[in-house]
PDB file of N, CA and C in Angstrom:
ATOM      1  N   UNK A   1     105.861 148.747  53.992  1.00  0.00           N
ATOM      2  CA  UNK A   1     104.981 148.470  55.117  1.00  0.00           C
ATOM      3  C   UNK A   1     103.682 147.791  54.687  1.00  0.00           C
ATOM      4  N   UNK A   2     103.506 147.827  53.104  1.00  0.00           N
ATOM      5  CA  UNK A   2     102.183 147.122  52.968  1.00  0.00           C
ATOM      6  C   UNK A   2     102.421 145.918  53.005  1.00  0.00           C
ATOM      7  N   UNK A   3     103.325 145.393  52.749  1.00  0.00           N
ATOM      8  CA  UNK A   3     103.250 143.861  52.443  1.00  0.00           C
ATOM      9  C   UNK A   3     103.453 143.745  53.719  1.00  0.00           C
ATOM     10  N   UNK A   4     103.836 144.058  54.955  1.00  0.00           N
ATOM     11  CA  UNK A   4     103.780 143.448  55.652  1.00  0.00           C
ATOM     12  C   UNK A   4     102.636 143.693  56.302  1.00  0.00           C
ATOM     13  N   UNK A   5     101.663 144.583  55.956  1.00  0.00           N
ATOM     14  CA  UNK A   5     100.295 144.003  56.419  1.00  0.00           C
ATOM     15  C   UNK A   5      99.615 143.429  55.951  1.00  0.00           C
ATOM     16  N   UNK A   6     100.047 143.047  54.461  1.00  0.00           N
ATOM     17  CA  UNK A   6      99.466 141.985  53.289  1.00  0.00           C
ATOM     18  C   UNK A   6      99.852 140.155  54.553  1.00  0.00           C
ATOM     19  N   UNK A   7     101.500 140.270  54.441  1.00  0.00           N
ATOM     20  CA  UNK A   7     101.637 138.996  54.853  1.00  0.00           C
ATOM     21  C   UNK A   7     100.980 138.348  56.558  1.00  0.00           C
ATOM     22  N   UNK A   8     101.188 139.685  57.431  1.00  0.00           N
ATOM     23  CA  UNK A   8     100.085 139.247  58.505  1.00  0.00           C
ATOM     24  C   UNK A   8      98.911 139.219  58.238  1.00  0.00           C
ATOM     25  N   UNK A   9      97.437 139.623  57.567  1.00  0.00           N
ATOM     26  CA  UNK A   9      96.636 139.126  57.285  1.00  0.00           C
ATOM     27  C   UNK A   9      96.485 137.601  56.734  1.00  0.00           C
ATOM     28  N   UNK A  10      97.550 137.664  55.775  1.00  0.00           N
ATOM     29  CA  UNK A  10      97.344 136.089  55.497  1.00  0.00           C
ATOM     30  C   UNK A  10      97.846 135.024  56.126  1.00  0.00           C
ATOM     31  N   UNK A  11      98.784 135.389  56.873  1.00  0.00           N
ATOM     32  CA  UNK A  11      99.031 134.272  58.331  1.00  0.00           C
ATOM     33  C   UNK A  11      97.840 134.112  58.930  1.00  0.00           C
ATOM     34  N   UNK A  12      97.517 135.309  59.170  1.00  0.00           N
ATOM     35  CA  UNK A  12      96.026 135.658  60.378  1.00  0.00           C
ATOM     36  C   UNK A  12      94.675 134.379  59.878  1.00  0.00           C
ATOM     37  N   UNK A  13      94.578 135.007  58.582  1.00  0.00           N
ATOM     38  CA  UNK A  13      93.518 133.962  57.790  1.00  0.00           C
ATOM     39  C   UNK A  13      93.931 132.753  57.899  1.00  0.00           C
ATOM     40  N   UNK A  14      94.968 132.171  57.411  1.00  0.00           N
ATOM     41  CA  UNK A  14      95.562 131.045  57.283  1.00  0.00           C
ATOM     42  C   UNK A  14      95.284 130.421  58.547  1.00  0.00           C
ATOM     43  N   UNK A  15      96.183 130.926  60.096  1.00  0.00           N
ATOM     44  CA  UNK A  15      95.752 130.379  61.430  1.00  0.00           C
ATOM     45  C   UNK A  15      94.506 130.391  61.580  1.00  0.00           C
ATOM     46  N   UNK A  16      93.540 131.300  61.405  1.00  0.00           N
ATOM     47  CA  UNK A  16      92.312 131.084  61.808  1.00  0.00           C
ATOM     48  C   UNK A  16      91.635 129.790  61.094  1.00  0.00           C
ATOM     49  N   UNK A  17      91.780 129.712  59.954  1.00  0.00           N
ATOM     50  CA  UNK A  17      90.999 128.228  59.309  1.00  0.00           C
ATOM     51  C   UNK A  17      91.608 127.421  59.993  1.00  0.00           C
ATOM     52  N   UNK A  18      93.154 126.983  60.193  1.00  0.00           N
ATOM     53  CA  UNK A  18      93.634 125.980  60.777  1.00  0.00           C
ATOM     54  C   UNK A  18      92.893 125.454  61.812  1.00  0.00           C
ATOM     55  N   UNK A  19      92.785 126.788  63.002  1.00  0.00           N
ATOM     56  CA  UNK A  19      92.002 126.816  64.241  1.00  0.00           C
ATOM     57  C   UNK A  19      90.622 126.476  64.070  1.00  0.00           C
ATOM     58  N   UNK A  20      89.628 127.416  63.070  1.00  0.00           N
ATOM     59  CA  UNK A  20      88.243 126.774  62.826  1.00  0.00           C
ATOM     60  C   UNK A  20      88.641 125.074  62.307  1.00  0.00           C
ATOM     61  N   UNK A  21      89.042 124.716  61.597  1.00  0.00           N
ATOM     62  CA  UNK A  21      89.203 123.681  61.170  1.00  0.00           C
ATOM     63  C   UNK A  21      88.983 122.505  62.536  1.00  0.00           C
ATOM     64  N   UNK A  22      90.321 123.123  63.253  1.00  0.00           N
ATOM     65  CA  UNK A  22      90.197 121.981  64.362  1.00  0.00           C
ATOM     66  C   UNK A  22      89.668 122.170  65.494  1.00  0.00           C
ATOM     67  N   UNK A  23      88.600 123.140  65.627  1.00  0.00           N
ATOM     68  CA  UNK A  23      87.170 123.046  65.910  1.00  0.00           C
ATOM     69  C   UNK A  23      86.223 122.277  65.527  1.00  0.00           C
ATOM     70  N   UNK A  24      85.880 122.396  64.866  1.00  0.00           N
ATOM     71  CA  UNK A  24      84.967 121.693  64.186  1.00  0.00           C
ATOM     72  C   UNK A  24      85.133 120.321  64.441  1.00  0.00           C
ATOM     73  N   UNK A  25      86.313 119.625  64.172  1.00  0.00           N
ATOM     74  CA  UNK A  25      86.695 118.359  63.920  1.00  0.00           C
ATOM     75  C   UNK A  25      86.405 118.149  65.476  1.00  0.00           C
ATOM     76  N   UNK A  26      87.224 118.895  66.310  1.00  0.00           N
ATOM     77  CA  UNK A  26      86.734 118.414  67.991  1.00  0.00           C
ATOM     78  C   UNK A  26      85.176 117.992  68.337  1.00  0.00           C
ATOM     79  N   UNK A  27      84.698 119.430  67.473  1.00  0.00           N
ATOM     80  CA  UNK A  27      83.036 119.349  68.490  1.00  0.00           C
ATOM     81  C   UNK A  27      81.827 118.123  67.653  1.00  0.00           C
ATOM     82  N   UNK A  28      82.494 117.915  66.539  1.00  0.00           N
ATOM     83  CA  UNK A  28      81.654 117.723  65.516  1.00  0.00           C
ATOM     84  C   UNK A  28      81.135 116.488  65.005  1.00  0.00           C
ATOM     85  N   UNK A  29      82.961 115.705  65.282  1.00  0.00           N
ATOM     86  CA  UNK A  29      83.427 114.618  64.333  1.00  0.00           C
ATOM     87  C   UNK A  29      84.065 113.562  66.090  1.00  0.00           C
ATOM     88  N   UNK A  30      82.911 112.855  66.903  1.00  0.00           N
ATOM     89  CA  UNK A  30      82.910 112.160  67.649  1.00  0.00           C
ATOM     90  C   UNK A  30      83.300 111.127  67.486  1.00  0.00           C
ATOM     91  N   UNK A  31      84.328 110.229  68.096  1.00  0.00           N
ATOM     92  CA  UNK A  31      84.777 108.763  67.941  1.00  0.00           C
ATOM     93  C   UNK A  31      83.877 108.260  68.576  1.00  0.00           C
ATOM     94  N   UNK A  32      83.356 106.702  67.668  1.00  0.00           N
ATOM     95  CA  UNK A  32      82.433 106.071  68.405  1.00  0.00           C
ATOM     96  C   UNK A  32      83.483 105.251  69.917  1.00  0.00           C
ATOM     97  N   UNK A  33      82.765 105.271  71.240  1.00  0.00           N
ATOM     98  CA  UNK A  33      83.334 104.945  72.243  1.00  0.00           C
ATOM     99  C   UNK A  33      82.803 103.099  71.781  1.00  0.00           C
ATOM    100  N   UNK A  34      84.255 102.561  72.403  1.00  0.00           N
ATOM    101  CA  UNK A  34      84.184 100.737  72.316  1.00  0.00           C
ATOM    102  C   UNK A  34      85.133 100.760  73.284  1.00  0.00           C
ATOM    103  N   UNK A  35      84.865  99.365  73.755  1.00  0.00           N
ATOM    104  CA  UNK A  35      86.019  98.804  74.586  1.00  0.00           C
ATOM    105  C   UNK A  35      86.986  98.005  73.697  1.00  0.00           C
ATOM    106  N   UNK A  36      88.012  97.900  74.237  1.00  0.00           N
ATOM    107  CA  UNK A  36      89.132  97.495  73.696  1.00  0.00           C
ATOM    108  C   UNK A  36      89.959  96.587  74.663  1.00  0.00           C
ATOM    109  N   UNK A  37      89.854  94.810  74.381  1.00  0.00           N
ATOM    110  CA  UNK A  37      90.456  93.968  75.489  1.00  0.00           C
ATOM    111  C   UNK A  37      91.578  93.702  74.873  1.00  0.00           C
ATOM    112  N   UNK A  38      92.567  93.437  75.125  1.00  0.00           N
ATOM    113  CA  UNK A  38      93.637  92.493  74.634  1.00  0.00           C
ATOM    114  C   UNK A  38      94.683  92.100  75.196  1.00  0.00           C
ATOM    115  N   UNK A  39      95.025  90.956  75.242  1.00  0.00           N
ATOM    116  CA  UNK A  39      96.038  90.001  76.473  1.00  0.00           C
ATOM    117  C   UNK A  39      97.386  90.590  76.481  1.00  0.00           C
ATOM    118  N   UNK A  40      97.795  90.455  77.609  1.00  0.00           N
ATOM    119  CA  UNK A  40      99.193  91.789  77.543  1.00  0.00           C
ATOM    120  C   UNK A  40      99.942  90.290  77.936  1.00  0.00           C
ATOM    121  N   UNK A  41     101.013  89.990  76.848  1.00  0.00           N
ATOM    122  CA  UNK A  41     102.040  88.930  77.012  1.00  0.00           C
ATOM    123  C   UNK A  41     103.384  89.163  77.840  1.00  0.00           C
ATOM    124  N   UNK A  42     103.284  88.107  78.952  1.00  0.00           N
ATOM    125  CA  UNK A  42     104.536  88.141  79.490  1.00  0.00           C
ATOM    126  C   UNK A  42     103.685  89.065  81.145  1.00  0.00           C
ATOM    127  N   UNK A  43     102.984  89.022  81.214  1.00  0.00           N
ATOM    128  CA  UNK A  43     102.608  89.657  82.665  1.00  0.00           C
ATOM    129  C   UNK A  43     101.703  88.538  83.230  1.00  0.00           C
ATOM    130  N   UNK A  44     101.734  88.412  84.673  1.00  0.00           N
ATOM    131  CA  UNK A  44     101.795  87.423  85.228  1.00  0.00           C
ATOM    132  C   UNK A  44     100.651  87.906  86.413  1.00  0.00           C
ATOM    133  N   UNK A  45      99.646  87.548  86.403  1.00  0.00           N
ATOM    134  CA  UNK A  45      98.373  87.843  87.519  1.00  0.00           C
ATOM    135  C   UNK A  45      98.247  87.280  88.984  1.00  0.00           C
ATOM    136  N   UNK A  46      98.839  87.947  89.693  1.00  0.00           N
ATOM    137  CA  UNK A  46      98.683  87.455  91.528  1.00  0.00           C
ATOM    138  C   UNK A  46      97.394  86.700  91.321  1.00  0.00           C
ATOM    139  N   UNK A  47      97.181  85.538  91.874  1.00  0.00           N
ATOM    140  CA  UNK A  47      95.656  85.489  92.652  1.00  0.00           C
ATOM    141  C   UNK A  47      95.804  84.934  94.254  1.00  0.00           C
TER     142      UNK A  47
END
């Protein structure tokens, strides 16, 4: 029974960094916003 409270702790730890990890990266690590044009070939514009 110990190891298996050995091996859920270290899942536990393990998920939690994963999770802090991709926290951080969400709140932290912002893409700069740009526009982005580019001609879409083969489509044809009503006017």
């Amino acid at each position: 029974m110990p190891s298996l409270f050995r091996f859920l702790a270290a899942v536990g730890v393990l998920a939690a960094v994963i999770v802090g990890g991709l926290y951080v990266l969400a709140e932290y690590f912002e893409p700069v916003p740009r526009e982005v044009s580019r001609p879409v070939h083969d489509v044809k514009i009503r006017k």
